[in-house]
Protein backbone atom coordinates (compact mmCIF):
# COMPACT_ATOMS: atom_id res chain seq x y z
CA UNK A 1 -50.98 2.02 57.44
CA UNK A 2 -47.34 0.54 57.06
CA UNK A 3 -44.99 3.50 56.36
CA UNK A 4 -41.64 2.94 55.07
CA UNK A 5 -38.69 5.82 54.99
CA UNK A 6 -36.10 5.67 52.00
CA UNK A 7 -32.81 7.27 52.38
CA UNK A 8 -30.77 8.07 49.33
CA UNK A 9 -27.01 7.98 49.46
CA UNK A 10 -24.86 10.73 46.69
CA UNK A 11 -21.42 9.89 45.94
CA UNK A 12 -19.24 12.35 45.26
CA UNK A 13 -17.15 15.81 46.46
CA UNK A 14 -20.17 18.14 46.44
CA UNK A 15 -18.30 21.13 45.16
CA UNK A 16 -17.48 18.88 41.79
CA UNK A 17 -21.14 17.27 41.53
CA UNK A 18 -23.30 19.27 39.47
CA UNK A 19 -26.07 21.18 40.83
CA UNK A 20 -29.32 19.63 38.93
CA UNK A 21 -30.60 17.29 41.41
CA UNK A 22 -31.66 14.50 38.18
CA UNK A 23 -28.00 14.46 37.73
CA UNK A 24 -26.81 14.34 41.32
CA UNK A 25 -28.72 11.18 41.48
CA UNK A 26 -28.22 9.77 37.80
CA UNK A 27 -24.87 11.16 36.60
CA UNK A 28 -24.65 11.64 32.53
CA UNK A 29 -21.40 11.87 30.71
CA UNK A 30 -22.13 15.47 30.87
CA UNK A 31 -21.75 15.27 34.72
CA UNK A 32 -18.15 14.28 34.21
CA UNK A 33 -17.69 17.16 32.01
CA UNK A 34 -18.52 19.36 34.95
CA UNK A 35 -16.54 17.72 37.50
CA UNK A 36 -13.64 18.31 34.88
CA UNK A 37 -14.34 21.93 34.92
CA UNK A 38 -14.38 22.20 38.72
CA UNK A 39 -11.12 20.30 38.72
CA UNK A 40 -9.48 22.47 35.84
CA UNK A 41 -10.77 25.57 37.40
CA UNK A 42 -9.46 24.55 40.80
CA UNK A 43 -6.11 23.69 39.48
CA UNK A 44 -5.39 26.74 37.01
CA UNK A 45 -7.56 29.47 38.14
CA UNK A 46 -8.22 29.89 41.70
CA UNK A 47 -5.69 32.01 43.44
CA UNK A 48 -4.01 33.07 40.34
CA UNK A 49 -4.14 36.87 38.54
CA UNK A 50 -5.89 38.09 41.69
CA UNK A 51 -8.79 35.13 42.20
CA UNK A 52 -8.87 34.75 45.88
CA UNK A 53 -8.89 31.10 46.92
CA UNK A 54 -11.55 30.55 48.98
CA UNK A 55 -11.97 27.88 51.44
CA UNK A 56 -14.71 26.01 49.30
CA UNK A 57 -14.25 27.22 46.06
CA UNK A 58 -17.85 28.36 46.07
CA UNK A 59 -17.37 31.88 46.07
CA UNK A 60 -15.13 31.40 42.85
CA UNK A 61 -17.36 29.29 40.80
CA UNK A 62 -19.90 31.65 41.19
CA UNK A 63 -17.90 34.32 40.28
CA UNK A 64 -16.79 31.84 37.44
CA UNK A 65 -20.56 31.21 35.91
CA UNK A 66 -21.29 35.23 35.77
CA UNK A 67 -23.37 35.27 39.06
CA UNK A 68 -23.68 37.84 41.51
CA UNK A 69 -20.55 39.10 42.13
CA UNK A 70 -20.20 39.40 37.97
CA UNK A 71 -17.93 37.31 35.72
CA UNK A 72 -13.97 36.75 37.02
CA UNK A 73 -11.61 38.67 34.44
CA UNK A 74 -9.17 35.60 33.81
CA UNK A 75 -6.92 37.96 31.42
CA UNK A 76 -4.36 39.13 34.37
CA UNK A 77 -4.21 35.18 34.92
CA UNK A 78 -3.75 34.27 31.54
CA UNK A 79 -2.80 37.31 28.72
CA UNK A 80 -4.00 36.88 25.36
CA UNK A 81 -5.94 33.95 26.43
CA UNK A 82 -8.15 34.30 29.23
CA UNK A 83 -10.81 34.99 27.36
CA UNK A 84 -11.17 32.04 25.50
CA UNK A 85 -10.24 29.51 28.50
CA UNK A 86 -13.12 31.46 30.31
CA UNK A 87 -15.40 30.62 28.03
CA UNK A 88 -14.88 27.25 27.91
CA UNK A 89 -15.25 26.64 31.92
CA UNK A 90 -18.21 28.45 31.95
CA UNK A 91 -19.90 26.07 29.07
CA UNK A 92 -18.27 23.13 31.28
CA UNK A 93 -19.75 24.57 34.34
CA UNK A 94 -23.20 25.36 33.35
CA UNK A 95 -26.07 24.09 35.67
CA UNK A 96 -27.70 22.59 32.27
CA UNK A 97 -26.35 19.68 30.78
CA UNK A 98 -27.44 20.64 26.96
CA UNK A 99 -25.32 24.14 27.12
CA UNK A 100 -22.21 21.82 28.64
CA UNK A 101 -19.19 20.73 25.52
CA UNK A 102 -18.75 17.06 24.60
CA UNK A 103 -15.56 15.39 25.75
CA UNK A 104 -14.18 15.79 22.35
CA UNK A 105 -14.43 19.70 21.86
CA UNK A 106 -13.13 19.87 25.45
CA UNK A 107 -10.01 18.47 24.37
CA UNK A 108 -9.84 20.39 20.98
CA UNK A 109 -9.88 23.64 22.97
CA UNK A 110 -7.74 22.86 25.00
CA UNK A 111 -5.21 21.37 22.92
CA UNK A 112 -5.79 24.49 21.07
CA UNK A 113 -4.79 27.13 23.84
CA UNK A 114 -2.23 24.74 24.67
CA UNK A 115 -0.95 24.52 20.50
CA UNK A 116 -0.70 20.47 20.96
CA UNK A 117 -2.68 17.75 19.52
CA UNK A 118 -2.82 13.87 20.57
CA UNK A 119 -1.61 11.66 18.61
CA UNK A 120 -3.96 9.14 17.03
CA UNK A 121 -2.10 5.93 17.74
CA UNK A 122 0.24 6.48 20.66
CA UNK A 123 -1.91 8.64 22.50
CA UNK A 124 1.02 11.27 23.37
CA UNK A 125 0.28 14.84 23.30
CA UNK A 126 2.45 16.18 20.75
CA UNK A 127 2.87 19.97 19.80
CA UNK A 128 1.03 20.33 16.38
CA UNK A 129 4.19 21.26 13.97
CA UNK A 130 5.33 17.63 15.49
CA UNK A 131 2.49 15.73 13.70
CA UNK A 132 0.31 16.20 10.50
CA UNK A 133 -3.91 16.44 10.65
CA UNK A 134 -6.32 14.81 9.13
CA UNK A 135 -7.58 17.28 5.90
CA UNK A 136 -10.72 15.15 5.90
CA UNK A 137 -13.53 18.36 7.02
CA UNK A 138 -14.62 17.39 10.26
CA UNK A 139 -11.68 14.88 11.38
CA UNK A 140 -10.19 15.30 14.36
CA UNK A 141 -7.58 12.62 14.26
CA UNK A 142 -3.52 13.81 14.32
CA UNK A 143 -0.87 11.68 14.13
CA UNK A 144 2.53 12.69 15.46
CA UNK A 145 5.91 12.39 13.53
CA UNK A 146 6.97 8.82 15.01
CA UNK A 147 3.92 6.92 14.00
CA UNK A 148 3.67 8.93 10.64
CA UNK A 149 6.71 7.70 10.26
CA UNK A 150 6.06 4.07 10.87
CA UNK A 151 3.04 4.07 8.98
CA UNK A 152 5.02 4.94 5.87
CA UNK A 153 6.97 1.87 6.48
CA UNK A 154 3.90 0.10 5.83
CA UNK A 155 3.42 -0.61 1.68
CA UNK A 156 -0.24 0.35 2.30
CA UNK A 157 0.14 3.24 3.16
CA UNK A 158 0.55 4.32 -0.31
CA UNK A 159 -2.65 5.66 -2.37
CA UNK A 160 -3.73 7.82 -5.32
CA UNK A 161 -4.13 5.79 -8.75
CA UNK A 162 -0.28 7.09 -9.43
CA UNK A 163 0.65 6.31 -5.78
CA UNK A 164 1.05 10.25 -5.39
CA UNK A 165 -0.71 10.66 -2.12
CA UNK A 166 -0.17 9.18 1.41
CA UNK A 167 -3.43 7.75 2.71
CA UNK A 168 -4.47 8.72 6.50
CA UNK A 169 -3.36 6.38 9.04
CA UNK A 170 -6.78 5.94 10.26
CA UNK A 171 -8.12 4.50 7.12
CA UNK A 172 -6.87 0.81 8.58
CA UNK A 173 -9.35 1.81 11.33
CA UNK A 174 -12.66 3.99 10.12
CA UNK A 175 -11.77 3.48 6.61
CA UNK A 176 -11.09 7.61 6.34
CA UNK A 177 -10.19 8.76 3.04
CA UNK A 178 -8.09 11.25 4.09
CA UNK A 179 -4.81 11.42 2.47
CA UNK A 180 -1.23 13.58 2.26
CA UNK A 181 0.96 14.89 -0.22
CA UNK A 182 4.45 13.16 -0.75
CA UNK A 183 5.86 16.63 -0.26
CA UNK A 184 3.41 17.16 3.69
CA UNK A 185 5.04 13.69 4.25
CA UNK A 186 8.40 13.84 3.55
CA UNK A 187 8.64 16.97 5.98
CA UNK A 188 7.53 14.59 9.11
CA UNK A 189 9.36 11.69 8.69
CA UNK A 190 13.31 10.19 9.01
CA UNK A 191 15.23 9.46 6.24
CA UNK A 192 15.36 6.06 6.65
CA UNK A 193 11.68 5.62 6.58
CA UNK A 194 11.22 8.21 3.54
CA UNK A 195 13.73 5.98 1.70
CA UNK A 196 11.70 2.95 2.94
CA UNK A 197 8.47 4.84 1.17
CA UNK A 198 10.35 4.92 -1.60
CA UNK A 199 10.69 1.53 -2.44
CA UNK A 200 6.73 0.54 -1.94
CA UNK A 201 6.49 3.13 -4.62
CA UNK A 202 8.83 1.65 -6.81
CA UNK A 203 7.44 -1.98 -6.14
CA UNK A 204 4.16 -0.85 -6.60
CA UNK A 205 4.72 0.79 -9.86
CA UNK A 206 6.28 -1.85 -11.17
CA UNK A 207 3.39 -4.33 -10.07
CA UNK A 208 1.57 -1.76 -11.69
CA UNK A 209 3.25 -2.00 -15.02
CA UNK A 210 3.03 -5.63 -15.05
CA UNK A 211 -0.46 -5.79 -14.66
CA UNK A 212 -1.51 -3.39 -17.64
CA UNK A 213 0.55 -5.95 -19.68
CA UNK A 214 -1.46 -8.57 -18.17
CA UNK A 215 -4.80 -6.36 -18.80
CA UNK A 216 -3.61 -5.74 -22.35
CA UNK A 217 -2.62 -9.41 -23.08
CA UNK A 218 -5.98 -10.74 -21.85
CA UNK A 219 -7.57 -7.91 -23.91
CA UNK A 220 -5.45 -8.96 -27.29
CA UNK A 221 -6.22 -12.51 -26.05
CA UNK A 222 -10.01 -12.17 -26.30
CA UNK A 223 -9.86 -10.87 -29.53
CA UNK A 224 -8.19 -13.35 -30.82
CA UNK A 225 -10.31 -16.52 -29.47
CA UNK A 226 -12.25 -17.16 -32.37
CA UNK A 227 -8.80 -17.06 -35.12
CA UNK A 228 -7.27 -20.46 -36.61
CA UNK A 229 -5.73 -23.31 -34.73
CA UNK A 230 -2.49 -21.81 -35.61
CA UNK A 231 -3.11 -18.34 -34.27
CA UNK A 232 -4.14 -19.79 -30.96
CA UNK A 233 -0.82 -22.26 -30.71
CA UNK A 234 1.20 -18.99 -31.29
CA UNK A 235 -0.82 -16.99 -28.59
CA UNK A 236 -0.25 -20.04 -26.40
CA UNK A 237 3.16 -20.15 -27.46
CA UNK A 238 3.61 -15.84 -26.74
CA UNK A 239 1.86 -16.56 -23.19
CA UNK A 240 4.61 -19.31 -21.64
CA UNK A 241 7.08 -16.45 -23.41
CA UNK A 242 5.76 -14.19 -21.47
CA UNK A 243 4.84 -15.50 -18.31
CA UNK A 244 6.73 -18.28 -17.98
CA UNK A 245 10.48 -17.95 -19.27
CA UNK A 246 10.25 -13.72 -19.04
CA UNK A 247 8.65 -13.06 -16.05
CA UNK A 248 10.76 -12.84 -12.71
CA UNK A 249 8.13 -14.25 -10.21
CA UNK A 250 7.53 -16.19 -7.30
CA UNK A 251 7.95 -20.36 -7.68
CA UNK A 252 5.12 -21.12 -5.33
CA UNK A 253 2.67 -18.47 -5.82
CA UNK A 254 3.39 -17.09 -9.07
CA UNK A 255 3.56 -13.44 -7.53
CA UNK A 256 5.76 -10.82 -9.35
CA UNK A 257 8.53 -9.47 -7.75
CA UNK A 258 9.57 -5.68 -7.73
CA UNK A 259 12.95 -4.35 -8.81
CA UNK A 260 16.14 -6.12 -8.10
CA UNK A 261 17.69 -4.45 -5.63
CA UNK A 262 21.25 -6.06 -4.89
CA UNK A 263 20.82 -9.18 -2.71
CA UNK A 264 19.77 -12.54 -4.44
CA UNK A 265 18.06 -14.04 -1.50
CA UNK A 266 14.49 -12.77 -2.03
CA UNK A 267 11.23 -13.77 -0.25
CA UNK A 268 8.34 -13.37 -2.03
CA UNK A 269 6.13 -9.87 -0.98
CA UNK A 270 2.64 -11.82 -0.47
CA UNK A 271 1.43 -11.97 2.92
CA UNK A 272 0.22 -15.92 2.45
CA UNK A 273 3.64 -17.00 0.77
CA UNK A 274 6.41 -15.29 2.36
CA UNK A 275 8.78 -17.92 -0.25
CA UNK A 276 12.23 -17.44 -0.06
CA UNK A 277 13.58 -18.35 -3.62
CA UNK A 278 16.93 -17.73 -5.56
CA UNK A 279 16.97 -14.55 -7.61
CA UNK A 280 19.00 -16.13 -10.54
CA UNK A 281 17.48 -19.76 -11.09
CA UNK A 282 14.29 -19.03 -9.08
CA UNK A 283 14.22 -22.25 -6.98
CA UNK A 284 11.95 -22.36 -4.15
CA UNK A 285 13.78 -22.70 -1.36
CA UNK A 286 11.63 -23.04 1.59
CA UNK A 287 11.48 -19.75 3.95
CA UNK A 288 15.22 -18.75 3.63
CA UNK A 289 17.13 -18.98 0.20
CA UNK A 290 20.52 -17.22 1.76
CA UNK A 291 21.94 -21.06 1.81
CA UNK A 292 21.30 -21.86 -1.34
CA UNK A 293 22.25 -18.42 -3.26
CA UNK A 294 26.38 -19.19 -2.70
CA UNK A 295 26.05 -22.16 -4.20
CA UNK A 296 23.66 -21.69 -6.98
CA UNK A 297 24.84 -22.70 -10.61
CA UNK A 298 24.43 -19.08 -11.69
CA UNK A 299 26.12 -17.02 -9.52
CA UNK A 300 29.32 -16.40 -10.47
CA UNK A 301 30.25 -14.15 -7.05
CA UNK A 302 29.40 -17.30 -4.84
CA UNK A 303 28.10 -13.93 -2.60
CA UNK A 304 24.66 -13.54 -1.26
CA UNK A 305 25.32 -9.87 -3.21
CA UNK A 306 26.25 -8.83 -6.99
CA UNK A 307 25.97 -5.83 -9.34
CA UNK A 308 22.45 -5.22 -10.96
CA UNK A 309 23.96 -4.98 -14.36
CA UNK A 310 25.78 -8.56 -13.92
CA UNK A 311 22.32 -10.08 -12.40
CA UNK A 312 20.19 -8.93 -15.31
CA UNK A 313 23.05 -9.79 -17.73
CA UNK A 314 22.93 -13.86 -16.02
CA UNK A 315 19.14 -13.87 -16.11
CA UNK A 316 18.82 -12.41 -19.51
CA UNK A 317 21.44 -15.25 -20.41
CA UNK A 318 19.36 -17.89 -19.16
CA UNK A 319 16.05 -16.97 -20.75
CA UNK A 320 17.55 -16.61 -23.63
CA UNK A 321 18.67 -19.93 -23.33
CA UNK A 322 14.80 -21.29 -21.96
CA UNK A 323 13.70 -19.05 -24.84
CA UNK A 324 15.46 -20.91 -27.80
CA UNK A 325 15.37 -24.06 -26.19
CA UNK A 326 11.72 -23.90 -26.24
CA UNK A 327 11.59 -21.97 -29.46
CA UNK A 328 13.10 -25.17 -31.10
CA UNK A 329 10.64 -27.31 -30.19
CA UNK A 330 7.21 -25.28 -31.80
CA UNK A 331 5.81 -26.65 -35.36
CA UNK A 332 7.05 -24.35 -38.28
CA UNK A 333 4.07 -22.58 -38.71
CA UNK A 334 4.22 -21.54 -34.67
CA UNK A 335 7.42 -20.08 -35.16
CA UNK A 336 6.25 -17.87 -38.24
CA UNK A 337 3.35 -16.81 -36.66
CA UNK A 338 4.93 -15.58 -33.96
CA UNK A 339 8.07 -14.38 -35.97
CA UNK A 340 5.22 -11.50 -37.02
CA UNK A 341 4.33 -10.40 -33.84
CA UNK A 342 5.81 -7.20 -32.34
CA UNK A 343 6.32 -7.93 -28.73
CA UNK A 344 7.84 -11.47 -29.46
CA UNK A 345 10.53 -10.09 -31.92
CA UNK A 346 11.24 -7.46 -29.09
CA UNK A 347 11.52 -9.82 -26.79
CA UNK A 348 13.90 -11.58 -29.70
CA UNK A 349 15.82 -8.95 -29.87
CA UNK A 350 16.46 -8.15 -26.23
CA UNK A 351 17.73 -11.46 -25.74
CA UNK A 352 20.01 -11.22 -28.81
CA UNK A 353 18.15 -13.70 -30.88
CA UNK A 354 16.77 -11.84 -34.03
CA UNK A 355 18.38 -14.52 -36.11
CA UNK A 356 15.31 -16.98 -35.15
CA UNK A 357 12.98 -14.33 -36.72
CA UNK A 358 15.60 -14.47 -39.85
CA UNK A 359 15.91 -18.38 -39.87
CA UNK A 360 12.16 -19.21 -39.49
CA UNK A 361 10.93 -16.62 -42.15
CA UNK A 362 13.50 -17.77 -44.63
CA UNK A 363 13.20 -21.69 -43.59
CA UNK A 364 11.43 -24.01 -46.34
CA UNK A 365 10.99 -20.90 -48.84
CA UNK A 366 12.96 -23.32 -51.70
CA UNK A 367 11.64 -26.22 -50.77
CA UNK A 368 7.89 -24.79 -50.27
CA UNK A 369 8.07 -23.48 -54.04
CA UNK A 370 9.16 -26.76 -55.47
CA UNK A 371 6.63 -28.51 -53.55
CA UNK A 372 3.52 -25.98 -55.22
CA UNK A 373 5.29 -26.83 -58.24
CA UNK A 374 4.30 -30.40 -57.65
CA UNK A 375 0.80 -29.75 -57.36
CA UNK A 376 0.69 -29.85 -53.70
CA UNK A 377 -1.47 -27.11 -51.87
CA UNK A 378 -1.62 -27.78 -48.28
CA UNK A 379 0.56 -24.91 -46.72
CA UNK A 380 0.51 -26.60 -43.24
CA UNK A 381 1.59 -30.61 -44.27
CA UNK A 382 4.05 -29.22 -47.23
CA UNK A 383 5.74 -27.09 -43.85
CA UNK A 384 5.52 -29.93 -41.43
CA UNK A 385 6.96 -32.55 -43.85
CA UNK A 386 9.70 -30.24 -44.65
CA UNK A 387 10.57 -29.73 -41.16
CA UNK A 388 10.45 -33.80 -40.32
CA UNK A 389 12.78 -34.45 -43.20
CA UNK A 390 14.89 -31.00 -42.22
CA UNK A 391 13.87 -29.88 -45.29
CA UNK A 392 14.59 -32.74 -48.25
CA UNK A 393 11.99 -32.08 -50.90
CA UNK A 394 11.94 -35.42 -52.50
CA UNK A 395 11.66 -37.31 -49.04
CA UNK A 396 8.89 -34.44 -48.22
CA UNK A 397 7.05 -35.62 -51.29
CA UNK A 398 6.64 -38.72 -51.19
CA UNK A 399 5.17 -38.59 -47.63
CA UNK A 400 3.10 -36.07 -49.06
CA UNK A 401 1.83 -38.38 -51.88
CA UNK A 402 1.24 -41.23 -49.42
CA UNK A 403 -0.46 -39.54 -47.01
């Protein structure tokens, strides 16, 4: 018969291999948990509060898993908690893998006797008044007071439908939906940063703001579709208004911009844009608008800089002057329509130009009379005749009659 011998090789310190012979010879991720233990019991325990340090350590880790010489009292070693750290080496030192800890509530009892946590994104311990917690039950994740405070910087990092809370750093990650008070925040981060906060909120709320108007204008919109020809020029006419010659937004991608904050060189918040545009005439100005700002037609400072007041004051100034411009230009019965709607004769009146309401409303009234009088009846050619022959009844007439 052909015999053949097979000799198996172990790696490994015996003392830190564990004692099940399956796992001597196909190591688990338990294993390393009891290797750990050796090596943490080696280098905290033996020899210390009266342990004797043997020359193998045998003796010790015995003693250490409650064996025949009874359990080692770590308390004269460590006061106030012994007990707990014994515990734990004894789990991480049991000869069956099942009663062993994971690697993860290893290091949460540890970082637990030693009052730190690691951080989530740098990976630095951190003592745990340095750092905030997930409150998600069940996370473990901690992030210290640095990267808190650089995740604030970030305009995601706001949440909440009011942008009250402070989502969990780890949502870019797991998508946790953890999340922090302003108030935990504010108490972990620099001022710098917490002023840098700040501003995402007050970009985002305005954002915000801007689209319920939108919401509520498409809402209005809709019911509105099925009115008269003239209803829907006006609405058209209330939408460039509004979007167009009102709204402070982006040239190239049409994205609104937050509050003015001081420097006219903006460059537009989207991610795929990243425009850099003139905050008084809005010109698109490739990536960088500091070059053109000085020597824009609109600033009066010639500075890269100016007042918030004085800004709004020049950019109210020019819409108003888009606004009547354009306001010029719309067929009579436009203008009345829209001389009846609430948010344009706010708008009117912002801008300082109620008297457009007053001159359309009163415009014709003479002339429209004297026309009935004549037996016409079409409201919409007696009001466009009028306004061709800037109001001359007779000449109005006649093209009335011929037509």
């Amino acid at each position: 018969a052909n015999l053949s011998s097979h000799t198996t090789t172990r790696i490994g310190t015996p003392l830190y291999v564990p004692p099940s012979a399956s796992e001597q010879l196909r190591p688990t991720p338990k294993s390393d948990i009891f290797s750990l233990g050796v090596t943490l019991f080696d280098a905290l325990l033996c020899g210390a509060g009266g342990l004797p340090k043997t020359g193998t350590g045998v003796l010790d880790l015995e003693r250490m898993r409650g064996g025949s010489s009874g359990p080692c009292d770590l308390t004269l070693a460590y006061p106030g908690g012994g007990e707990d750290l014994a515990a734990l080496l004894r789990q991480m030192l049991s000869p069956e893998q099942q009663d062993r800890p994971t690697a993860a509530e290893v290091a949460d009892r540890l970082s637990a006797q030693l009052n730190q946590r690691t951080c989530l994104l740098c990976h630095c311990p951190y003592p745990r008044d340095e750092g905030l917690a997930c409150p998600v039950a069940g996370a473990a994740h901690f992030t210290c007071d640095g990267c808190m405070a650089a995740h604030v910087a970030q305009a995601d990092s706001l949440g909440g439908d009011a942008f009250d809370r402070i989502v969990c750093c780890d949502k870019r990650y797991t998508g946790c939906t953890g999340s922090f008070s302003w108030q935990e925040v504010m108490g972990h981060v620099d001022a710098l940063s917490a002023e840098t906060l700040r501003k995402h909120l007050r970009d985002a709320v305005a954002v915000q703001q801007r689209e319920a108007i939108e919401a509520e204008f498409k809402q209005r919109e809709a019911e509105r579709e099925a009115r008269s020809e003239v209803e829907r020029e006006a609405l058209k006419a209330r939408r460039h208004i509004e979007e167009d010659i009102m709204a402070l937004k982006c040239p190239r991608c049409g994205q609104c911009f937050g509050a003015f904050e001081g420097c006219a060189a903006l460059t537009c918040s989207r991610a795929t844009c990243k425009a850099g545009f003139c905050a008084f005439c809005l010109e698109d100005c490739g990536r960088d608008a500091h070059q053109h700002v000085p020597v824009c037609s609109l600033n009066p400072s010639r500075s890269h800089y100016i007042d918030v007041a004085d800004w709004k004051r020049i950019v109210d100034g020019e819409r108003g002057r888009k606004l009547e411009e354009y306001w010029r230009g719309l067929a009579v019965e436009v203008q009345e329509k829209l001389a009846t709607d609430g948010c344009v004769r706010q708008i009117l009146r912002e801008l300082r130009l109620g008297r457009l309401c007053a001159t359309t409303t009163s415009r014709f009234a003479a002339g429209l009379v004297q026309l009935r009088g004549m037996g016409f009846s079409d409201e919409r050619k007696m009001r466009t005749m009028l306004d061709t022959y800037e109001g001359n009844v007779e000449r109005a007439a006649e093209a009335l009659a011929s037509a």
